[in-house]
N, C-alpha and C. Protein backbone atom coordinates (compact mmCIF):
# COMPACT_ATOMS: atom_id res chain seq x y z
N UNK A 1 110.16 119.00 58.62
CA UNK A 1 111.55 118.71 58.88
C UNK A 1 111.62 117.43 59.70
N UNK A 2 112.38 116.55 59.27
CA UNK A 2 112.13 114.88 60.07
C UNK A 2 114.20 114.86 60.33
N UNK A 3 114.17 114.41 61.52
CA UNK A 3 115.33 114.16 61.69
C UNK A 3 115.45 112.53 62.20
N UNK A 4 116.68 112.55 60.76
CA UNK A 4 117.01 110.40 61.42
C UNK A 4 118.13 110.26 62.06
N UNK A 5 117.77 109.51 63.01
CA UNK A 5 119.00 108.87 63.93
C UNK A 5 119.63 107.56 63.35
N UNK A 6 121.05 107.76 63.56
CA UNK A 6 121.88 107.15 62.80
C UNK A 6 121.47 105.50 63.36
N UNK A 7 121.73 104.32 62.67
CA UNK A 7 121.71 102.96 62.86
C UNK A 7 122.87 103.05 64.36
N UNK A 8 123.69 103.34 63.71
CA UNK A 8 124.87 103.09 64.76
C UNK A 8 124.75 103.45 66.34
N UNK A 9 124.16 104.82 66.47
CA UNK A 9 123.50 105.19 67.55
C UNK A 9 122.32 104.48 68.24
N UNK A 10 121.30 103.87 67.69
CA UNK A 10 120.71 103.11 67.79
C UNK A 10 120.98 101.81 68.08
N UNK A 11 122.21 101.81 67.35
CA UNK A 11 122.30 99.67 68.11
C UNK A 11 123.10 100.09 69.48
N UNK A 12 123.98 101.32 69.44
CA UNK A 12 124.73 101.01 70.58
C UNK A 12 123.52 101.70 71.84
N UNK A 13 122.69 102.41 72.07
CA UNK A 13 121.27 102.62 72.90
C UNK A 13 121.04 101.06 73.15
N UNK A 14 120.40 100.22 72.18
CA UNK A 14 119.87 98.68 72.38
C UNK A 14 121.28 97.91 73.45
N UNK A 15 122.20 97.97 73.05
CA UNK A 15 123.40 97.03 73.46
C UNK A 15 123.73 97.37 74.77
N UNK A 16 123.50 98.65 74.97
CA UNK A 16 124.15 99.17 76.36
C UNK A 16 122.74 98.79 77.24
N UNK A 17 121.03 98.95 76.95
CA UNK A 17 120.48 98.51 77.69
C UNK A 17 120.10 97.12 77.44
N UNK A 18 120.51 96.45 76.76
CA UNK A 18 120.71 94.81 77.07
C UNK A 18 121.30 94.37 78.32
N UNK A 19 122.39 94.92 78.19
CA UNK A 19 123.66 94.47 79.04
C UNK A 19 123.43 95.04 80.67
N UNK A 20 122.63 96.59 80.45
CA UNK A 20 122.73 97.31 81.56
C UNK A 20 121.41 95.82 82.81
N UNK A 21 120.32 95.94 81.84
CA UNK A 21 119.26 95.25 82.84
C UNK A 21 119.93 94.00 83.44
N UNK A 22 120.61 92.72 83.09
CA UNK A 22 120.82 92.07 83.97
C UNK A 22 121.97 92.45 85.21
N UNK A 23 122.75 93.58 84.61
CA UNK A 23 123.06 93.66 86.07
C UNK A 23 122.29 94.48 87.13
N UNK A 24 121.30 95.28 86.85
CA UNK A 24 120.81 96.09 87.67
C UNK A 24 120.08 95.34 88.68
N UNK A 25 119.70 93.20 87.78
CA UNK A 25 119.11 92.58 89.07
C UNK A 25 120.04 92.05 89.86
N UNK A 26 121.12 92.24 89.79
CA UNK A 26 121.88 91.01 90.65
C UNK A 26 122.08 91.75 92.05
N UNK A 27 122.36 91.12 92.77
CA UNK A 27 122.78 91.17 94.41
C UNK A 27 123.97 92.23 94.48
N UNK A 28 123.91 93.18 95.22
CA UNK A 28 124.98 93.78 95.57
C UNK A 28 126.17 93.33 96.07
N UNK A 29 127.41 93.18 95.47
CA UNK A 29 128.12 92.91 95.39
C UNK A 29 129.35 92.84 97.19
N UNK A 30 128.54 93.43 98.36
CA UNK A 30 129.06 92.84 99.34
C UNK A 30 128.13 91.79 99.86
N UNK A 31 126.90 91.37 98.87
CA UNK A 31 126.36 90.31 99.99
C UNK A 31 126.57 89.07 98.99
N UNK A 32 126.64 87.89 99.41
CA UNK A 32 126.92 86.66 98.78
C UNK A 32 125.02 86.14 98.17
N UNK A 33 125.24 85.48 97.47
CA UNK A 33 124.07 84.85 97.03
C UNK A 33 123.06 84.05 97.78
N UNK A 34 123.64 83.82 98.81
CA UNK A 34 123.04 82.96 99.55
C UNK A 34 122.41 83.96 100.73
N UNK A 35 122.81 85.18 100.75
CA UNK A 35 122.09 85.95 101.86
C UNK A 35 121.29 87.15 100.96
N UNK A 36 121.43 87.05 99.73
CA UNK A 36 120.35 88.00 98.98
C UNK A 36 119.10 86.99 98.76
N UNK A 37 119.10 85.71 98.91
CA UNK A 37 118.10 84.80 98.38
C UNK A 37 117.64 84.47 99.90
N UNK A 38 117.68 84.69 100.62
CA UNK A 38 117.74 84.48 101.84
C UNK A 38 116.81 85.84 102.21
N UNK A 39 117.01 87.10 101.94
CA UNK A 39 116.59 87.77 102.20
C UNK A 39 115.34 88.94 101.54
N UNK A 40 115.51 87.89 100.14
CA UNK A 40 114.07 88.23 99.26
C UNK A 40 112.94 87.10 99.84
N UNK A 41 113.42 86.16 99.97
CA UNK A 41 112.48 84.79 100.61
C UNK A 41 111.77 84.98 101.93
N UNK A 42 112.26 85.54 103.06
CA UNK A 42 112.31 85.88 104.03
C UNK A 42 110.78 86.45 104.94
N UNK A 43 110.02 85.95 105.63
CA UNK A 43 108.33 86.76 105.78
C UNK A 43 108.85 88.19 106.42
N UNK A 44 108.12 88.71 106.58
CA UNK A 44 108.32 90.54 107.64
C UNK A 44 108.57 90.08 108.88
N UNK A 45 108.22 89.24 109.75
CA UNK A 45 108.69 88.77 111.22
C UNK A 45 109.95 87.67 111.28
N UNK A 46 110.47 87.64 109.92
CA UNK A 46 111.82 86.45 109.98
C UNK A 46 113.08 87.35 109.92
N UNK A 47 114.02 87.30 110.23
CA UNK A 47 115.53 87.66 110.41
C UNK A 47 116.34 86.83 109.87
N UNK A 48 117.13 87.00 109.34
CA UNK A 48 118.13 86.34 108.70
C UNK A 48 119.36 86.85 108.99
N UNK A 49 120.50 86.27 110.23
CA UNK A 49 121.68 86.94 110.41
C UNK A 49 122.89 86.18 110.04
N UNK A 50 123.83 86.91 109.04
CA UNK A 50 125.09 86.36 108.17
C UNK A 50 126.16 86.99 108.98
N UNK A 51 127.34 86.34 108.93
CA UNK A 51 128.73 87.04 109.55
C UNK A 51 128.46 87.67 110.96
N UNK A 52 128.51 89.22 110.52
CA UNK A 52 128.36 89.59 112.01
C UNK A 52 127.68 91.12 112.22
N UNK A 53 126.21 90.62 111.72
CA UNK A 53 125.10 91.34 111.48
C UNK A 53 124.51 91.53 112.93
N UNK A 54 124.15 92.83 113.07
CA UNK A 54 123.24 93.40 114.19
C UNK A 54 122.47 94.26 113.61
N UNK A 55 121.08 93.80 114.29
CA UNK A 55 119.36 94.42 113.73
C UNK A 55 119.34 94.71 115.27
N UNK A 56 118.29 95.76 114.92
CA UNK A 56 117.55 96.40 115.55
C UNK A 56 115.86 95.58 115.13
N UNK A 57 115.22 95.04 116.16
CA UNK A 57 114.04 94.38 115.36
C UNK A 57 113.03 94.63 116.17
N UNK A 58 113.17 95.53 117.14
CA UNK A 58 111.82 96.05 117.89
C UNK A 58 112.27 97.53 118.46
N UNK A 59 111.84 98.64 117.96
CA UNK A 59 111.56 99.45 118.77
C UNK A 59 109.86 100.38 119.13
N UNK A 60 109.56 100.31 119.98
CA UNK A 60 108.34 100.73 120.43
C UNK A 60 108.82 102.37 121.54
N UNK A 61 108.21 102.73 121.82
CA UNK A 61 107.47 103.97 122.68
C UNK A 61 106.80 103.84 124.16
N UNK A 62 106.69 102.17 124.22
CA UNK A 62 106.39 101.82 125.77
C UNK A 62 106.52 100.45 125.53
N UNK A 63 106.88 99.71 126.32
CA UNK A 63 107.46 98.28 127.04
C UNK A 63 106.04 97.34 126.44
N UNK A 64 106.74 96.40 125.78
CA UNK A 64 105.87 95.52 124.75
C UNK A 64 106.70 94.02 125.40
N UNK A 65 105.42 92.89 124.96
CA UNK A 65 106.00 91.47 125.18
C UNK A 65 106.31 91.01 123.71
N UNK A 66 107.70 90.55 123.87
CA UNK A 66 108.34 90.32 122.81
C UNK A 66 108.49 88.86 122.50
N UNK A 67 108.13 87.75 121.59
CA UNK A 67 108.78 87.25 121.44
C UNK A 67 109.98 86.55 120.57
N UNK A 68 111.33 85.81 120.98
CA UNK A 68 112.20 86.07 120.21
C UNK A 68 112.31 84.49 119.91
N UNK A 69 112.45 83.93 118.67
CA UNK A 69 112.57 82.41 118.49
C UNK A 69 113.36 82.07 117.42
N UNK A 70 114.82 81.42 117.64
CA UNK A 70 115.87 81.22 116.63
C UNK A 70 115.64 79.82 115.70
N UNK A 71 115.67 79.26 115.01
CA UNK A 71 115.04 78.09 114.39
C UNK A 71 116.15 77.21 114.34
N UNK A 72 115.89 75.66 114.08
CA UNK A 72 116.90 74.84 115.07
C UNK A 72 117.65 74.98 113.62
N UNK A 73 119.54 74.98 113.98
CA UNK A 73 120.35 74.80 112.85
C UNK A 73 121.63 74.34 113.69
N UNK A 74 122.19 73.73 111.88
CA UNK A 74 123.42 72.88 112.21
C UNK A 74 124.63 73.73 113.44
N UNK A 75 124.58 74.99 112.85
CA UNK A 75 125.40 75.79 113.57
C UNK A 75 125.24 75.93 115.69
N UNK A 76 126.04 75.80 115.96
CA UNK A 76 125.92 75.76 117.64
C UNK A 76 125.64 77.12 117.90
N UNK A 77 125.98 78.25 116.94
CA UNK A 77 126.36 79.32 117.59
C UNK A 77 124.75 80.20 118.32
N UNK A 78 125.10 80.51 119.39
CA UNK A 78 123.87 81.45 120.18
C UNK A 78 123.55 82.69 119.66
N UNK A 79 122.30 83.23 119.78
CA UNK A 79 122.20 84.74 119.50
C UNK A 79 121.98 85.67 120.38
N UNK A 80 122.83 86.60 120.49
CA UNK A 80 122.72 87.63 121.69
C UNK A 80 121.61 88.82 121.70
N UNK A 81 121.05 88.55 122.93
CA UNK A 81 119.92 89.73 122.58
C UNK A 81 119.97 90.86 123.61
N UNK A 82 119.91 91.90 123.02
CA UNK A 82 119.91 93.00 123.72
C UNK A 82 118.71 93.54 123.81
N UNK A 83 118.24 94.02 125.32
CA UNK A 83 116.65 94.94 125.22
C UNK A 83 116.67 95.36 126.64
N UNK A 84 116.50 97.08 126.34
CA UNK A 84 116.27 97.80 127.47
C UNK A 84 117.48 97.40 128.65
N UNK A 85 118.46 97.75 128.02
CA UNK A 85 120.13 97.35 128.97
C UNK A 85 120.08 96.51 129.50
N UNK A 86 119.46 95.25 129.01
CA UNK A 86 120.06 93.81 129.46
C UNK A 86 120.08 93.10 128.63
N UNK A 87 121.03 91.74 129.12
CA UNK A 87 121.26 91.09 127.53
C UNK A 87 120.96 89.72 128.43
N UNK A 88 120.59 89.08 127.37
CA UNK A 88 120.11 87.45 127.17
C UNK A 88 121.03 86.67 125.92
N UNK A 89 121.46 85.29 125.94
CA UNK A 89 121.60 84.42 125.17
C UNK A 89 120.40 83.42 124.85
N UNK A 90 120.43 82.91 123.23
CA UNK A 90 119.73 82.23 123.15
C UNK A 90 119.74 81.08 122.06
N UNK A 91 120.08 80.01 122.23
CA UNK A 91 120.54 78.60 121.48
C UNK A 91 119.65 77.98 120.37
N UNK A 92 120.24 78.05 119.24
CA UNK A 92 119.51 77.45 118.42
C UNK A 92 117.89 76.84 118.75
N UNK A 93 117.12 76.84 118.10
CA UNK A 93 116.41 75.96 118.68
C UNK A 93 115.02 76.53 119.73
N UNK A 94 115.30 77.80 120.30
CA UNK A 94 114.39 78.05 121.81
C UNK A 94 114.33 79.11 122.16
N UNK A 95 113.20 79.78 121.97
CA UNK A 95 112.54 80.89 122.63
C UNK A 95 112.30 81.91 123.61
N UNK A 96 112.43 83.07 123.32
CA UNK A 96 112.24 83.55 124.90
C UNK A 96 111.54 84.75 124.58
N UNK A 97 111.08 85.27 126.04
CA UNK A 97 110.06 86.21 126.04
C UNK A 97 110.62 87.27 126.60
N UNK A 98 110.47 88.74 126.11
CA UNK A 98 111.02 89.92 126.60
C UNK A 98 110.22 90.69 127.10
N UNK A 99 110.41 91.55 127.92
CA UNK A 99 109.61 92.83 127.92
C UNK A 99 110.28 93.96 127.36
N UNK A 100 110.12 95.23 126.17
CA UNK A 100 111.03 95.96 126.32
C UNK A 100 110.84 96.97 125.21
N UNK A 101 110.98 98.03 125.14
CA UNK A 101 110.81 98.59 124.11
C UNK A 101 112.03 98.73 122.70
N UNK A 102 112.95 98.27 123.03
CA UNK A 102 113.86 98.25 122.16
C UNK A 102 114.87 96.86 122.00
N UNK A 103 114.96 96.09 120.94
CA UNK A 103 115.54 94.63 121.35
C UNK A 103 116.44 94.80 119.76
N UNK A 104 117.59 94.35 120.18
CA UNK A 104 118.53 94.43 119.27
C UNK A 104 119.24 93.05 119.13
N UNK A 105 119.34 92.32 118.15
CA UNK A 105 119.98 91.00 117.96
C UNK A 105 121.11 90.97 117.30
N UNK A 106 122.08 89.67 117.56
CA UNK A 106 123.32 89.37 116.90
C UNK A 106 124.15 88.19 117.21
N UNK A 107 124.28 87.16 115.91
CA UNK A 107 124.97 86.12 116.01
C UNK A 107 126.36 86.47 117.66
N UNK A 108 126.39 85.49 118.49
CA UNK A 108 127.51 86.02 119.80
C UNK A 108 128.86 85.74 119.26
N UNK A 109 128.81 85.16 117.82
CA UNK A 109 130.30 85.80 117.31
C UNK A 109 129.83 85.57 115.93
N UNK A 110 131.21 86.11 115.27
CA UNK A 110 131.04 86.08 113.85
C UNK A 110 131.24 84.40 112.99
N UNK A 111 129.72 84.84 111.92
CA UNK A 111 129.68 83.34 111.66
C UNK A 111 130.58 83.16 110.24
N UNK A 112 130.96 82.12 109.85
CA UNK A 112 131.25 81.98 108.69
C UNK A 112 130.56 82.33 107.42
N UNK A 113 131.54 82.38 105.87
CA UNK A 113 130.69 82.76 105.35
C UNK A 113 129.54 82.06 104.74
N UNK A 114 128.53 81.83 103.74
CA UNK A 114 127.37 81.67 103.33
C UNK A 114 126.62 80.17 104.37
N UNK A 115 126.72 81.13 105.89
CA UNK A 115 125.78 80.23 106.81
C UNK A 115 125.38 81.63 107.21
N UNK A 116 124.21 80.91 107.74
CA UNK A 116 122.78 82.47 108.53
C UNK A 116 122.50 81.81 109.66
N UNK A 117 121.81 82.13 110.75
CA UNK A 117 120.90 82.04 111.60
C UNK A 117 119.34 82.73 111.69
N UNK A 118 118.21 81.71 111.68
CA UNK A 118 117.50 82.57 111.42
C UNK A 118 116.31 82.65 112.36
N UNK A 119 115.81 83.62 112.63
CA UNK A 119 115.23 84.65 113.75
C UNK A 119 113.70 84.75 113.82
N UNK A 120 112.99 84.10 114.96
CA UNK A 120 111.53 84.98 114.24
C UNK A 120 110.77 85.40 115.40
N UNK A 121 110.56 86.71 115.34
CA UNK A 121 110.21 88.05 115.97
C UNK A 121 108.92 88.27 115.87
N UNK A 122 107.91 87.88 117.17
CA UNK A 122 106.38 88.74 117.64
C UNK A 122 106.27 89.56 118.50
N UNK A 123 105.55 90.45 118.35
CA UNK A 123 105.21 91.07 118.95
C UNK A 123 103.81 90.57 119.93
N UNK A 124 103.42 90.20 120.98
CA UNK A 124 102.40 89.60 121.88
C UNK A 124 101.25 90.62 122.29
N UNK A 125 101.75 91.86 122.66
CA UNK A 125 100.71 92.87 123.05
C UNK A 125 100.68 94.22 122.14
């Protein structure tokens, strides 16, 4: 007993997964293109912050030396850092060192859209 599947059934299977795969790659539809490409590109110790994004980018179990380094850009705007209930600013451009087990970052206001600031996070000990 052989059972045939109709042509018709068959092209519309092909047509629907034609159509389905390119959207399944595209960017989710609240992030802009420029922060999905931004954020496939990106190493494991880089940050990339859009609008008015807050990471969490260190938490540890005992008090670690952190360091935090924003990379120089057109934008003036500072990044606020939070760790172990105190906060620091820090300007395009320049580095600083924490102690702390928990450090939380965020543009100190909201940036426009398809501009980032971007972040890069060691851990020292």
């Amino acid at each position: 007993m052989s059972t045939t599947i109709p042509v018709k059934s068959m092209l519309a299977a092909f047509l629907a997964a034609t159509f389905a795969m390119p959207l399944a790659a595209q960017p989710p539809l609240t992030q802009s293109y420029l922060e999905y490409r931004g954020r496939m590109q990106s190493d494991a110790d880089e940050f990339l912050f859009f609008e008015d994004d807050r990471k969490q980018v260190v938490s540890y179990n005992s008090d670690r030396v952190v360091r935090v380094c924003t990379k120089d850009s057109p934008l003036v705007t500072p990044m606020r850092i939070e760790f172990d209930d105190k906060m620091a600013m820090l300007a395009p451009g320049d580095c600083i060192r924490v102690e702390a087990m928990e450090v939380y970052l965020e543009p100190s206001e909201t940036l426009q859209r398809n501009t980032f600031l971007e972040v890069e996070v060691d851990t020292l000990n």
